[in-house]
PDB file of N, CA and C in Angstrom:
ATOM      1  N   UNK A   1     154.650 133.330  81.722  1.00  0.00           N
ATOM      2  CA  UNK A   1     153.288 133.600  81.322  1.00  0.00           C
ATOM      3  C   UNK A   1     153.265 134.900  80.510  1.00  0.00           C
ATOM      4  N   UNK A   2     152.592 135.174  78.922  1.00  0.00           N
ATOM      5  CA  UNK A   2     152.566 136.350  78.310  1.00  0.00           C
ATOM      6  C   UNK A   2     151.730 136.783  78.973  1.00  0.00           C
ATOM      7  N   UNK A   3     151.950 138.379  78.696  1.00  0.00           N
ATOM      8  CA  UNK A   3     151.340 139.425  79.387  1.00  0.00           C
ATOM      9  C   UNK A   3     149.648 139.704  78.395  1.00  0.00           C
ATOM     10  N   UNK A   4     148.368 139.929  79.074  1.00  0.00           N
ATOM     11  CA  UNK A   4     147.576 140.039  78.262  1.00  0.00           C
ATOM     12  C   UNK A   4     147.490 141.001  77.224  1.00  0.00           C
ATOM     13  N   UNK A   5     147.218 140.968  76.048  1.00  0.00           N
ATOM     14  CA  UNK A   5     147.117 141.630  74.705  1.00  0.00           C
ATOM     15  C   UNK A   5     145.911 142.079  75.075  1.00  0.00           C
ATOM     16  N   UNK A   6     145.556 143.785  74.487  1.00  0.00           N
ATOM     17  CA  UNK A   6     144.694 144.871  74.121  1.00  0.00           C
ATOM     18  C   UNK A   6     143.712 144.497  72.772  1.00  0.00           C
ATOM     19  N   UNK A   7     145.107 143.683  71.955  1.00  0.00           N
ATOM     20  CA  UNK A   7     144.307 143.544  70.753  1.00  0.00           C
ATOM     21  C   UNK A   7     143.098 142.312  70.832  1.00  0.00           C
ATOM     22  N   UNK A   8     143.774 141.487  71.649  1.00  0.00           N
ATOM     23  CA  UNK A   8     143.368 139.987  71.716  1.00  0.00           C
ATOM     24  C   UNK A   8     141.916 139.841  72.237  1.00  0.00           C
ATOM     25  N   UNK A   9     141.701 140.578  73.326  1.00  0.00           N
ATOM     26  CA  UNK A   9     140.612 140.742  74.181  1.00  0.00           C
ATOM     27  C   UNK A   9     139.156 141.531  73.421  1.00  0.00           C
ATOM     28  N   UNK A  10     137.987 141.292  73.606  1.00  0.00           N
ATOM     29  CA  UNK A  10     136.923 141.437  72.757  1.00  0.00           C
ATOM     30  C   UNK A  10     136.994 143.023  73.306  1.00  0.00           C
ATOM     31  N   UNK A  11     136.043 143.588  72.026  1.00  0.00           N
ATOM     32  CA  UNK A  11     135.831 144.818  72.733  1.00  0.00           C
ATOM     33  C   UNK A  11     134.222 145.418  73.285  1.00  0.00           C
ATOM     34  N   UNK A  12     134.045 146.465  74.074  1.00  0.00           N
ATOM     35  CA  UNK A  12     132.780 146.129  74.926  1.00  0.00           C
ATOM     36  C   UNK A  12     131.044 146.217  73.235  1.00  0.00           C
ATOM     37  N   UNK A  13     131.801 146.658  72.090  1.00  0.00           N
ATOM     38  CA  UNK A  13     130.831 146.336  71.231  1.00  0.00           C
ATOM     39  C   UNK A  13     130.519 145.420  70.577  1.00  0.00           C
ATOM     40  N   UNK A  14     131.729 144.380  70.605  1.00  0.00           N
ATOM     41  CA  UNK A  14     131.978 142.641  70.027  1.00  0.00           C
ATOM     42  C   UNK A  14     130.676 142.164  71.454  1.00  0.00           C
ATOM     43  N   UNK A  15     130.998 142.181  72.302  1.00  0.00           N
ATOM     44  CA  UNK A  15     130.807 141.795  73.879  1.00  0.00           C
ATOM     45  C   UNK A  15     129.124 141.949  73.604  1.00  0.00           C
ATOM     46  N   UNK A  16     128.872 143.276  73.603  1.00  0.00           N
ATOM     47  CA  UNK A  16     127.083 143.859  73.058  1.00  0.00           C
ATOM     48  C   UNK A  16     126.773 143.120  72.303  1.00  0.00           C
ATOM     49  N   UNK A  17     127.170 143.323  70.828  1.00  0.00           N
ATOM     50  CA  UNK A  17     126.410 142.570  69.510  1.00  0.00           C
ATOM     51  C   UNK A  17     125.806 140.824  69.851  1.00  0.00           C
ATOM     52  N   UNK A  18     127.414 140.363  70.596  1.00  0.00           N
ATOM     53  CA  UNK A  18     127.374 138.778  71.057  1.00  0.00           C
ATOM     54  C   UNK A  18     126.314 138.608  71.921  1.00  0.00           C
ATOM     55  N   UNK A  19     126.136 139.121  72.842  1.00  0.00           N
ATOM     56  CA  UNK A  19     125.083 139.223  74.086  1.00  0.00           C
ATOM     57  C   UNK A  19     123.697 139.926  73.224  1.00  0.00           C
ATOM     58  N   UNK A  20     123.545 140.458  72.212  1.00  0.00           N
ATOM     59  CA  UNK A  20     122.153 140.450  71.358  1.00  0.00           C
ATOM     60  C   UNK A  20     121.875 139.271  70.901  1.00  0.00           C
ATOM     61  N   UNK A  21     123.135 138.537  70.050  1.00  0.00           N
ATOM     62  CA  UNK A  21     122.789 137.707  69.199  1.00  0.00           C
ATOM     63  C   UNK A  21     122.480 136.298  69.731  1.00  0.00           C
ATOM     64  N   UNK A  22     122.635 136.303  70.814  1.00  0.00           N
ATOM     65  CA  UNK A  22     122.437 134.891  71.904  1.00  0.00           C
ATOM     66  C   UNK A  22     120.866 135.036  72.489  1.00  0.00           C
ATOM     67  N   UNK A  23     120.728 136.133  73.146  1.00  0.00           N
ATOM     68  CA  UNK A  23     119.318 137.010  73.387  1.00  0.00           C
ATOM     69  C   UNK A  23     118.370 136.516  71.830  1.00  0.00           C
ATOM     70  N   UNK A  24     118.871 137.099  70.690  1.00  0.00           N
ATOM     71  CA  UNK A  24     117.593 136.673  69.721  1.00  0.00           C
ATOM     72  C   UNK A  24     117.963 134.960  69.165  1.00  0.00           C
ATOM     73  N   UNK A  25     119.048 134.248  69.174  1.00  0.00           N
ATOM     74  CA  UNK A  25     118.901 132.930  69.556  1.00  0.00           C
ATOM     75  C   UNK A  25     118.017 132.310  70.173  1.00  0.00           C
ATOM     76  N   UNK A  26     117.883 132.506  71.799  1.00  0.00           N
ATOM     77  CA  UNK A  26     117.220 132.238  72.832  1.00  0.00           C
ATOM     78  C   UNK A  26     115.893 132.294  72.689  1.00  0.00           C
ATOM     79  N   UNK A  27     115.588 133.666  72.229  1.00  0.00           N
ATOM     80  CA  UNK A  27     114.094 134.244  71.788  1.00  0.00           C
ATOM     81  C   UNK A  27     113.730 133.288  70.586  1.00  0.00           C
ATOM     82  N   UNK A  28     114.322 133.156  69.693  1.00  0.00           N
ATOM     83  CA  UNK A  28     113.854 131.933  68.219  1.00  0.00           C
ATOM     84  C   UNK A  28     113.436 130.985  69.106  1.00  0.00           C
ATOM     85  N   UNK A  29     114.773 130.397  69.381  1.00  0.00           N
ATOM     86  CA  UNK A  29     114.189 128.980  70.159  1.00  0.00           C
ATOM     87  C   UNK A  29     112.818 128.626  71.182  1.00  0.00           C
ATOM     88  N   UNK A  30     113.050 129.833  72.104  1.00  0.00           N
ATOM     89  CA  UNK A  30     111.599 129.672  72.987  1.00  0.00           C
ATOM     90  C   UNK A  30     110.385 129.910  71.760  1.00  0.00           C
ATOM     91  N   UNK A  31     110.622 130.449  70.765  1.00  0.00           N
ATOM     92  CA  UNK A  31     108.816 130.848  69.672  1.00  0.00           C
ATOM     93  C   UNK A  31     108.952 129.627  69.289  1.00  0.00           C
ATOM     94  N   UNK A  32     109.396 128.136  69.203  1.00  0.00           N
ATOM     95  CA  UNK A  32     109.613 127.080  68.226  1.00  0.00           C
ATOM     96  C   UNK A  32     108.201 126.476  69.421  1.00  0.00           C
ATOM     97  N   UNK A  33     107.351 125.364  68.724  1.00  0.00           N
ATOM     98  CA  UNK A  33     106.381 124.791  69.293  1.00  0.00           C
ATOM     99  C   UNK A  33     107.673 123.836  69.786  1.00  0.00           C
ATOM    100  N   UNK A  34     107.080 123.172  70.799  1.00  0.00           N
ATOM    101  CA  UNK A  34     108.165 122.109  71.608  1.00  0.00           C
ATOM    102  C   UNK A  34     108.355 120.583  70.490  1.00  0.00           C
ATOM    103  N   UNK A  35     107.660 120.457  69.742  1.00  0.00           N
ATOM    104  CA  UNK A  35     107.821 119.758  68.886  1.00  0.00           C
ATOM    105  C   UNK A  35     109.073 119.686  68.156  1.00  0.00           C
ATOM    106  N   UNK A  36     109.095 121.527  67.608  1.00  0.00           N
ATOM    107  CA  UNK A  36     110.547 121.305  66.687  1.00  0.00           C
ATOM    108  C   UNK A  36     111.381 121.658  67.667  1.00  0.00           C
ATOM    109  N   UNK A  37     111.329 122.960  68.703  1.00  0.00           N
ATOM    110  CA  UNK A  37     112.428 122.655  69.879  1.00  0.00           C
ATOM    111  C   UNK A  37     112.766 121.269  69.822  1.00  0.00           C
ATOM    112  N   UNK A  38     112.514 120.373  70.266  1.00  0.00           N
ATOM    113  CA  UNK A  38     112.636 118.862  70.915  1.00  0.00           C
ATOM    114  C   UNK A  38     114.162 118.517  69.553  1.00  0.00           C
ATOM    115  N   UNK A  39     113.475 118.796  68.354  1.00  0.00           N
ATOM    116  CA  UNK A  39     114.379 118.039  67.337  1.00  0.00           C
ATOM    117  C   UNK A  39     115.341 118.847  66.992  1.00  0.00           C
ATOM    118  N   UNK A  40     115.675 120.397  67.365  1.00  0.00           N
ATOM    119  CA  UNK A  40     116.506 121.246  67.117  1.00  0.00           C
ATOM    120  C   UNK A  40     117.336 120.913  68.419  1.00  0.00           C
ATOM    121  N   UNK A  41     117.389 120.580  69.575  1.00  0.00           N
ATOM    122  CA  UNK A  41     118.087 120.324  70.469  1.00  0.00           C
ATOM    123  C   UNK A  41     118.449 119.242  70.277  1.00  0.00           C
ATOM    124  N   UNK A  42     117.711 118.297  70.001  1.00  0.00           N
ATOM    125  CA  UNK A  42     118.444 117.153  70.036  1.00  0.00           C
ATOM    126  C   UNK A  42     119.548 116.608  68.889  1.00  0.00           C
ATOM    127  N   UNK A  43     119.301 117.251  67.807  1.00  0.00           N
ATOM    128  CA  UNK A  43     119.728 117.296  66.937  1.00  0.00           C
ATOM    129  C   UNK A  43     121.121 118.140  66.948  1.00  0.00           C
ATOM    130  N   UNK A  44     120.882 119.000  66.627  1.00  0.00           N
ATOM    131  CA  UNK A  44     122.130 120.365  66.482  1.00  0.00           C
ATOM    132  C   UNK A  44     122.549 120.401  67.679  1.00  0.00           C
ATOM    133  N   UNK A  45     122.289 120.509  68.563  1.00  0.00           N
ATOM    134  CA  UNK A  45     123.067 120.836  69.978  1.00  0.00           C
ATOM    135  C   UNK A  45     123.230 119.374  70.271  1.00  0.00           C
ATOM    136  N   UNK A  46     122.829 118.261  70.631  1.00  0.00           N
ATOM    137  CA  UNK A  46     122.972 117.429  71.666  1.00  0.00           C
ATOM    138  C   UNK A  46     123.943 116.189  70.575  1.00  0.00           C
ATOM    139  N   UNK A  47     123.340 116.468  69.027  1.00  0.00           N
ATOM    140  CA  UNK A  47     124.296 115.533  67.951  1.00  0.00           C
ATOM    141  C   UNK A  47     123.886 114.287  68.384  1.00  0.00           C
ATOM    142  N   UNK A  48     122.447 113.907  68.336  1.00  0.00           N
ATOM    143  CA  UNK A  48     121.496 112.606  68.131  1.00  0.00           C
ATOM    144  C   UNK A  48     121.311 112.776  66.547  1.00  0.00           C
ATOM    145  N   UNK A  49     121.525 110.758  66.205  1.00  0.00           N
ATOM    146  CA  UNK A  49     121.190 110.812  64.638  1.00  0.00           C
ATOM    147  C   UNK A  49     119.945 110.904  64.492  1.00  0.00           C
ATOM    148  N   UNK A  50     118.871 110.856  63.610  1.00  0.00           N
ATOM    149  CA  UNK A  50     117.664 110.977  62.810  1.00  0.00           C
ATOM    150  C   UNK A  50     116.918 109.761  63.983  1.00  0.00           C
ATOM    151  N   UNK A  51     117.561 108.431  63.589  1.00  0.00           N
ATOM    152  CA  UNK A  51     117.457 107.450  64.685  1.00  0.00           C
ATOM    153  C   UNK A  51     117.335 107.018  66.051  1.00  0.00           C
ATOM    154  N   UNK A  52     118.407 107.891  66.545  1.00  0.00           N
ATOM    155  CA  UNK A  52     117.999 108.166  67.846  1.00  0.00           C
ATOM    156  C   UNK A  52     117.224 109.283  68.456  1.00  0.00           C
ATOM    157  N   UNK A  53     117.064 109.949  67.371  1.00  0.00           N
ATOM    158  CA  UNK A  53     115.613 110.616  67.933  1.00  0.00           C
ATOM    159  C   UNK A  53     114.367 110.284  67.745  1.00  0.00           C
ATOM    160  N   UNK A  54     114.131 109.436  66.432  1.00  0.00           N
ATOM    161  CA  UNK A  54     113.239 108.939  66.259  1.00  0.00           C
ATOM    162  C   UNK A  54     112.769 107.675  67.266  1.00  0.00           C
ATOM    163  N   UNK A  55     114.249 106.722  67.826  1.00  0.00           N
ATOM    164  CA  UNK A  55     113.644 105.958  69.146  1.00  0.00           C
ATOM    165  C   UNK A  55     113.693 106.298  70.240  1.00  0.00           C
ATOM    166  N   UNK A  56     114.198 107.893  70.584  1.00  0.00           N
ATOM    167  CA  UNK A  56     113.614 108.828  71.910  1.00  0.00           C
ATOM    168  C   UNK A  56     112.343 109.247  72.185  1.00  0.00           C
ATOM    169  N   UNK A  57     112.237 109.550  71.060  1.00  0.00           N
ATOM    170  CA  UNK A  57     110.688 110.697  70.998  1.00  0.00           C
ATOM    171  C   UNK A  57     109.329 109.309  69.927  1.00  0.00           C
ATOM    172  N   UNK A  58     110.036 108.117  70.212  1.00  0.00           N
ATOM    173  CA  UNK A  58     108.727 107.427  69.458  1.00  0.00           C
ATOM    174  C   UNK A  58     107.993 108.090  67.987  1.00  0.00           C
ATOM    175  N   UNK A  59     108.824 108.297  67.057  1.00  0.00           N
ATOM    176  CA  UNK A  59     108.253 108.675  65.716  1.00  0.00           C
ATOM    177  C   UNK A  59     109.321 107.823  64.774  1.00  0.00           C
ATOM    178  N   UNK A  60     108.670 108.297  63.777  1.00  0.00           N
ATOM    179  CA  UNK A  60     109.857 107.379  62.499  1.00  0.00           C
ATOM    180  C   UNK A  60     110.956 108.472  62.174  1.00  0.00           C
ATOM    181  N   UNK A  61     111.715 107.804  61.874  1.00  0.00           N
ATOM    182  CA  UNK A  61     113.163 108.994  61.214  1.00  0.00           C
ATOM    183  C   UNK A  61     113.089 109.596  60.090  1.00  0.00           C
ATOM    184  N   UNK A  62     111.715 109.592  59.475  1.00  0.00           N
ATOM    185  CA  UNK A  62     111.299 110.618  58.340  1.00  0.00           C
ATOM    186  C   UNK A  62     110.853 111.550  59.006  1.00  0.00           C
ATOM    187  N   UNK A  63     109.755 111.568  59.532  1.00  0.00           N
ATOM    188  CA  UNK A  63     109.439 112.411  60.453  1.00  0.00           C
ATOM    189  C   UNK A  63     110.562 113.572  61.454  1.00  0.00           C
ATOM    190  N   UNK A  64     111.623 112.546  61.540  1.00  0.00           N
ATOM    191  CA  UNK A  64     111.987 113.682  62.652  1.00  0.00           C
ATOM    192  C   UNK A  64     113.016 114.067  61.638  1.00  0.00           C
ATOM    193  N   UNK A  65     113.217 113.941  60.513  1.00  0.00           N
ATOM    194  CA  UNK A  65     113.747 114.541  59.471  1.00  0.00           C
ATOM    195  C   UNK A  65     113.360 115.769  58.762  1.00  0.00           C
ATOM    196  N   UNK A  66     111.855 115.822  58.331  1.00  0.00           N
ATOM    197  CA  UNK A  66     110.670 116.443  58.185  1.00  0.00           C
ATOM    198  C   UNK A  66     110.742 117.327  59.377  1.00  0.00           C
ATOM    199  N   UNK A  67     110.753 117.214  60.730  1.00  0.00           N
ATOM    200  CA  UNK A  67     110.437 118.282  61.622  1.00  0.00           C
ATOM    201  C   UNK A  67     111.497 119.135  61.628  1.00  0.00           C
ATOM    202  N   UNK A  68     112.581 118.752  61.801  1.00  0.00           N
ATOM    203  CA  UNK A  68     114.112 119.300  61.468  1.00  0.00           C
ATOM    204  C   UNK A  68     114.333 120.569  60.248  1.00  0.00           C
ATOM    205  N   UNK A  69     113.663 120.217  59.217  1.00  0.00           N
ATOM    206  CA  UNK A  69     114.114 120.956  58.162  1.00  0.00           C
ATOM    207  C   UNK A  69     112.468 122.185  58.835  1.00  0.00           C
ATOM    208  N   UNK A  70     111.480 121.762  58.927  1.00  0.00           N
ATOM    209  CA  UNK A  70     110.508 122.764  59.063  1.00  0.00           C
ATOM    210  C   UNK A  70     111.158 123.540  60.764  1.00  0.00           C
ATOM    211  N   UNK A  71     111.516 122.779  61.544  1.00  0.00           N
ATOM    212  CA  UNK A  71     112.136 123.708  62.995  1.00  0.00           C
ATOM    213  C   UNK A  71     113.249 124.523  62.652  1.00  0.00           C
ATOM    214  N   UNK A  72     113.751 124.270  61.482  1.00  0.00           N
ATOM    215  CA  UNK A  72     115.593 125.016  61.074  1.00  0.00           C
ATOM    216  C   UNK A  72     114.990 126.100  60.571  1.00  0.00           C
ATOM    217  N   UNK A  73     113.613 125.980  59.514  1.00  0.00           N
ATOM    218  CA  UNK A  73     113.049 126.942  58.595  1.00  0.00           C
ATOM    219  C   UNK A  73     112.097 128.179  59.531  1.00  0.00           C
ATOM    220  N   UNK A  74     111.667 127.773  60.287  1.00  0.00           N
ATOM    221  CA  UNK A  74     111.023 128.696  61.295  1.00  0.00           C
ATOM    222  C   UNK A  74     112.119 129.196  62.039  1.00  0.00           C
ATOM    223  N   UNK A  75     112.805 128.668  62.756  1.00  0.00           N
ATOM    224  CA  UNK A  75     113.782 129.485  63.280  1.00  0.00           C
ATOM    225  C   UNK A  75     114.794 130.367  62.905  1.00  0.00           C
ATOM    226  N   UNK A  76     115.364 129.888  61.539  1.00  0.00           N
ATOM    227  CA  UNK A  76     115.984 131.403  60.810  1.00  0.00           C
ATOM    228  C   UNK A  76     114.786 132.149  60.582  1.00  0.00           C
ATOM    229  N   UNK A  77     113.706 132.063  60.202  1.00  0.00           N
ATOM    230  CA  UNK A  77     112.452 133.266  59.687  1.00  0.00           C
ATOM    231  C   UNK A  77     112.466 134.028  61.384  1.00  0.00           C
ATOM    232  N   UNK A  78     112.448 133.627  62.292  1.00  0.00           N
ATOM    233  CA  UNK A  78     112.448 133.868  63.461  1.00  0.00           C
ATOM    234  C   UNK A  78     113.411 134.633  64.015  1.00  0.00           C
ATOM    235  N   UNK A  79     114.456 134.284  63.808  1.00  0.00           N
ATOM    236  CA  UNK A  79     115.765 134.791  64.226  1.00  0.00           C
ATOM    237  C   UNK A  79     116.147 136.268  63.392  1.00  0.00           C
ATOM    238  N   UNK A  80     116.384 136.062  61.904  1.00  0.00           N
ATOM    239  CA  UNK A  80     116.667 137.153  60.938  1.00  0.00           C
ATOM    240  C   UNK A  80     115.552 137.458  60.303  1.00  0.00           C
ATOM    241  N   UNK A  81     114.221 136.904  60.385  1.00  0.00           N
ATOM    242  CA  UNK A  81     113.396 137.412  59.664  1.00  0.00           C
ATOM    243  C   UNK A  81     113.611 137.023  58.369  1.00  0.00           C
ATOM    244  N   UNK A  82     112.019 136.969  57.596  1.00  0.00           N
ATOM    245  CA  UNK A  82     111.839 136.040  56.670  1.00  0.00           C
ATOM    246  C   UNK A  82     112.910 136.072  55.268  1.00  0.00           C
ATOM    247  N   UNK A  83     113.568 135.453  54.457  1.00  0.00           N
ATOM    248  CA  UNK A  83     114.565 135.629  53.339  1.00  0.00           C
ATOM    249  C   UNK A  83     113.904 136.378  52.346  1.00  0.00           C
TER     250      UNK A  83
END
């Protein structure tokens, strides 16, 4: 078994920044109305097509196409603040 590396291991300001940037993740996501939550989870995290969200959540797959690009667009304005 190698012995653990100094270099390899995060350091306690990698560790901070990461533990902010999950914190204002978290924070975006909870400001999203549950609407685009619903299609940002299911979507990006859970990797449902357009389709199967559209026959989860009972809408058409334009729609949950449409909510997708407006939940992605609020949540970077959210996250980093507006471009």
């Amino acid at each position: 078994m190698r012995a653990s590396c100094r270099r390899c291991r995060p350091t306690r300001a990698a560790l901070h920044s990461a533990s902010d940037d999950i914190a204002a993740i978290n924070g975006a996501l909870a400001a999203l109305t549950s609407e685009h939550r619903e299609v940002i989870v299911l979507h990006d995290i859970e990797g449902y097509t357009h389709d199967e969200i559209a026959a989860t959540l009972e809408i058409e797959a334009g729609t949950s196409k449409s909510r997708l690009s407006r939940a992605r667009r609020t949540f970077r304005e959210r996250w980093r603040g507006p471009a």
